[in-house]
Protein backbone atom coordinates (compact mmCIF):
# COMPACT_ATOMS: atom_id res chain seq x y z
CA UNK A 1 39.57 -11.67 -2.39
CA UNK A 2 41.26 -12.33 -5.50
CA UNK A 3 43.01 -15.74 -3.17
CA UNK A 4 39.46 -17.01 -2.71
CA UNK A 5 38.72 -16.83 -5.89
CA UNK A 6 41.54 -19.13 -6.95
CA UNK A 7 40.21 -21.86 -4.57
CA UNK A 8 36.55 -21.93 -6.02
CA UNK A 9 38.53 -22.20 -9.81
CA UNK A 10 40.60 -20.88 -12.60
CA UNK A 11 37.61 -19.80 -14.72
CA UNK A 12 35.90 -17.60 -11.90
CA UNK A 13 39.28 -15.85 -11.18
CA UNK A 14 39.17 -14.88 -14.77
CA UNK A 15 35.75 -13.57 -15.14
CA UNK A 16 36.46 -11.62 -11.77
CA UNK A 17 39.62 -10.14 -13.33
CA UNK A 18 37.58 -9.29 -16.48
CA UNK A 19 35.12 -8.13 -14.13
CA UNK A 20 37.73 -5.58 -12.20
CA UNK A 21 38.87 -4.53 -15.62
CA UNK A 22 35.94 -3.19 -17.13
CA UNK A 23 35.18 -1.36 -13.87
CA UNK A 24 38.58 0.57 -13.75
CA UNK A 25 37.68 1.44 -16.66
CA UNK A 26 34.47 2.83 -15.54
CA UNK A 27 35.92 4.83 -13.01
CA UNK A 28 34.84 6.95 -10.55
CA UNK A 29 34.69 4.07 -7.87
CA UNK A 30 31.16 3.78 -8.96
CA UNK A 31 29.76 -0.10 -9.72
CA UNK A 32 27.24 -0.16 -12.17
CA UNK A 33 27.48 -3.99 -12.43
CA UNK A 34 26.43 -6.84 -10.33
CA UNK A 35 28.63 -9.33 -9.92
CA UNK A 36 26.18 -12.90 -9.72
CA UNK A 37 28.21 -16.06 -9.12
CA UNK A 38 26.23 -19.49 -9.64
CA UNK A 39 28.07 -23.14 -9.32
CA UNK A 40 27.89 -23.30 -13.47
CA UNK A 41 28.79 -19.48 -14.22
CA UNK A 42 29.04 -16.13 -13.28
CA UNK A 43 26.41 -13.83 -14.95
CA UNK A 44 26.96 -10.06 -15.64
CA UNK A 45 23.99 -7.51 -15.17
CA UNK A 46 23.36 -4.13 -14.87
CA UNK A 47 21.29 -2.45 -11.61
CA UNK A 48 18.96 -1.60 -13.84
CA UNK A 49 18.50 -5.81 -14.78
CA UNK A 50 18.58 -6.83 -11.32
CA UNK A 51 15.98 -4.55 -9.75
CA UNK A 52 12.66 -6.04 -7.96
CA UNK A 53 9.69 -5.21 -9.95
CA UNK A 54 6.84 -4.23 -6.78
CA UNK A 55 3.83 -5.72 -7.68
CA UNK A 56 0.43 -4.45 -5.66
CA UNK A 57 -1.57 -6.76 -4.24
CA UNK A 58 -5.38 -5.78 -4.54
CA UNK A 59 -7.20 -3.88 -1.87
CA UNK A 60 -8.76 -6.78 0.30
CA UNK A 61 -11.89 -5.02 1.60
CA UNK A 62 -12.17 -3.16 -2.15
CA UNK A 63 -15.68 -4.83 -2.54
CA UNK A 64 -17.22 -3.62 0.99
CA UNK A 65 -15.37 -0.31 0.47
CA UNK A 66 -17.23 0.38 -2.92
CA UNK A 67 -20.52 -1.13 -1.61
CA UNK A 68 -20.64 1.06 1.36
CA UNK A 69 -19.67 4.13 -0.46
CA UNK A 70 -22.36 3.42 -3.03
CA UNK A 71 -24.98 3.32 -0.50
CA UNK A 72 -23.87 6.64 0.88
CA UNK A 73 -24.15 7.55 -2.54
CA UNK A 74 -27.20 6.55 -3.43
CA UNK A 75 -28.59 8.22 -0.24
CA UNK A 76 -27.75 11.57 -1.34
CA UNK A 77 -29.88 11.70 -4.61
CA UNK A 78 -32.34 14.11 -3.50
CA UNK A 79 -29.97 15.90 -1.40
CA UNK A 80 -27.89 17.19 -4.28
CA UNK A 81 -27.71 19.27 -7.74
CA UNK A 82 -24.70 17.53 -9.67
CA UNK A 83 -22.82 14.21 -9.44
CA UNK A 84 -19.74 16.28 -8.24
CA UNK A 85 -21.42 17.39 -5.11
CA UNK A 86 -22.91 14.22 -4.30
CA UNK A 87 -19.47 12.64 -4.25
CA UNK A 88 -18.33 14.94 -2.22
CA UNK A 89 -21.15 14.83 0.32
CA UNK A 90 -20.36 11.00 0.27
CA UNK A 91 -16.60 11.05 0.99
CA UNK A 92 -17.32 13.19 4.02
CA UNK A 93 -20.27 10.71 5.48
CA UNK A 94 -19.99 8.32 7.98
CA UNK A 95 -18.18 5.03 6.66
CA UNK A 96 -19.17 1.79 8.51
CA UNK A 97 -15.59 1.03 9.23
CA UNK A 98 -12.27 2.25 8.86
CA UNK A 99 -10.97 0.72 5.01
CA UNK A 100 -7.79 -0.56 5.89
CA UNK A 101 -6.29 -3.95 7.15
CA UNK A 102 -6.15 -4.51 10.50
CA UNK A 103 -2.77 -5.57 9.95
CA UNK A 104 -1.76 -2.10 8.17
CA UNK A 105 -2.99 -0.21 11.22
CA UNK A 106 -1.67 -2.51 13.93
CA UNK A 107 1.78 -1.83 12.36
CA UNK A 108 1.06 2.11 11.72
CA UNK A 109 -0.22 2.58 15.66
CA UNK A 110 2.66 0.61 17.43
CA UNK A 111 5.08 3.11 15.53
CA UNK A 112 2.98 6.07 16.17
CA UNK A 113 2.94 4.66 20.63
CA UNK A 114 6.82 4.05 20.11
CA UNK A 115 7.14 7.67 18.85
CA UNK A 116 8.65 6.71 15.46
CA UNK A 117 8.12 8.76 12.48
CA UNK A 118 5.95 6.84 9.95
CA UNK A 119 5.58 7.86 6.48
CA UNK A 120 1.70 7.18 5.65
CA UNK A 121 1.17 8.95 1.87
CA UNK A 122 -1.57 11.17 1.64
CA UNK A 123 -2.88 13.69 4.29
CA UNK A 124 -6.05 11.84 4.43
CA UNK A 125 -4.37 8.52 4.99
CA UNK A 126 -2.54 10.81 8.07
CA UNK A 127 -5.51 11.86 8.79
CA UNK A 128 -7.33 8.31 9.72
CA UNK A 129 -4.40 7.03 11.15
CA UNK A 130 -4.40 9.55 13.76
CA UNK A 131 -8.06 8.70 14.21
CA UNK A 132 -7.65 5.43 15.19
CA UNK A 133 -4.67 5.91 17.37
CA UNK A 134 -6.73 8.33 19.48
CA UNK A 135 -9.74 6.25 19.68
CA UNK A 136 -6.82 3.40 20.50
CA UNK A 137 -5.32 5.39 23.37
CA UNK A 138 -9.25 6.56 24.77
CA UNK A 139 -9.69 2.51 24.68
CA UNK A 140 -6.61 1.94 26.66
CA UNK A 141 -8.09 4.19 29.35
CA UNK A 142 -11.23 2.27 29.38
CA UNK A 143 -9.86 -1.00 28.57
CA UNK A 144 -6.33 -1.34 30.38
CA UNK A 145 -6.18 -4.88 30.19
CA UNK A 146 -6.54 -5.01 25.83
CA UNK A 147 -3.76 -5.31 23.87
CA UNK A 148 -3.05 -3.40 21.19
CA UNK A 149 -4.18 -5.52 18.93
CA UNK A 150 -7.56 -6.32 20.60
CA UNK A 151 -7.80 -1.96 20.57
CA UNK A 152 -7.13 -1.56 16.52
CA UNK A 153 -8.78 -3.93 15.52
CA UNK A 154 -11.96 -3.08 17.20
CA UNK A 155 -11.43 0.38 16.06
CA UNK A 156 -10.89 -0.10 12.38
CA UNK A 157 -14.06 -2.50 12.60
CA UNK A 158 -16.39 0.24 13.53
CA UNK A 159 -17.94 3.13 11.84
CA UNK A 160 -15.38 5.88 10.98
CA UNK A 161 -16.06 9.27 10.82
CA UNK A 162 -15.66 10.00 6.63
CA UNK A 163 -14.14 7.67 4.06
CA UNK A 164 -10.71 9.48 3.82
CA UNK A 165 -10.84 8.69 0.33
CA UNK A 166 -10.12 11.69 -2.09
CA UNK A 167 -13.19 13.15 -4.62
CA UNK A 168 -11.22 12.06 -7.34
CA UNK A 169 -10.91 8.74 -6.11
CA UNK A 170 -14.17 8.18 -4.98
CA UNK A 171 -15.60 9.68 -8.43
CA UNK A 172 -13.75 7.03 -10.38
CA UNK A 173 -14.77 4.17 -8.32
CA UNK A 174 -18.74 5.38 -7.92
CA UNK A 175 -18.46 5.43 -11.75
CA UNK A 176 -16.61 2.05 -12.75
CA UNK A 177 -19.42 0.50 -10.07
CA UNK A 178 -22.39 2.27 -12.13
CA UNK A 179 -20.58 1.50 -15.54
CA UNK A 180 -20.21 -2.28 -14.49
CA UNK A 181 -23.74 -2.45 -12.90
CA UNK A 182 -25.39 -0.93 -16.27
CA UNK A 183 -23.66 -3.77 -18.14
CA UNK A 184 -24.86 -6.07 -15.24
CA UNK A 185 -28.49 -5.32 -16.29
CA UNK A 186 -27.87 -5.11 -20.00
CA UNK A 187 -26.70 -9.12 -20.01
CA UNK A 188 -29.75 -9.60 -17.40
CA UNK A 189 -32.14 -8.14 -19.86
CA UNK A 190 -30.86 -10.31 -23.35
């Protein structure tokens, strides 16, 4: 390696040397330095320096979902005492679609036909993916000639049986939605 170096130039075999130095002398056979080279220089930086930042991307049906689930909401006023048990009768009602991307479960259902071993988050999130892969597989039977595609995405269009959404969850959304529609009417009414 250190021959290769020599070709690209004197100054780069240096900084590698330097480079080689400092990590014998961090032992252990362990690299806690990546080594960057660019035409002008080379560039030290730590793992820590170099790592991606992941940035979420915001839900894309996060309107609809909060819509629908305050209509569900909204329906159980007389049914319930406290706010805590009408969220909780409204996360287990009938949602008028699955809330995630057709792309999301097209990916999640051709592992779960290949057999592969997906790792999904929450048992709820388990929960509606095996959902739609068995109302995928009873459309197969009735629809051989669908692909997979065609099957999921009809699925996830139409109504699922609960939200899958935690209380929790659900509580803090049905409340930013009331909080936001209060202020809504406040700046209607000035």
């Amino acid at each position: 390696m250190l021959s290769l170096l020599c070709a690209v130039g004197k100054t780069v075999e240096k900084t590698f040397r330097l480079f080689f130095e400092i990590f014998l002398c961090i032992g252990d056979g362990r690299t806690n330095f990546v080594l960057i080279f660019s035409q002008d220089n080379t560039i030290f930086k730590t793992m820590k320096e170099n790592k991606r930042v992941a940035h979420r991307t915001p839900f894309e049906y996060g309107d609809d979902r909060v819509k629908d689930l305050m209509r569900v909401f909204y329906n159980q006023l007389g049914d319930a005492d406290t706010v805590s048990e009408m969220v909780k009768k409204a996360v287990a009602s009938p949602s008028e679609r699955f809330w995630v991307s057709e792309e999301r479960a097209l990916r999640i259902v051709s592992a779960m036909e290949r057999g592969r071993h997906v790792s999904m988050g929450s048992n709820l999130k388990r929960e509606m993916f095996a959902e739609i892969y068995q109302r995928c597989c009873r459309l197969a039977v009735t629809h051989p000639d669908w692909p997979l595609l065609r099957r999921v995405s009809y699925v996830v269009n139409h109504e699922a049986p609960r939200f899958y959404m935690s209380e929790s969850n659900a509580h803090s959304l049905i409340c930013r939605e009331r909080r936001r529609a209060r202020q809504l009417q406040r700046r209607k009414s000035e």
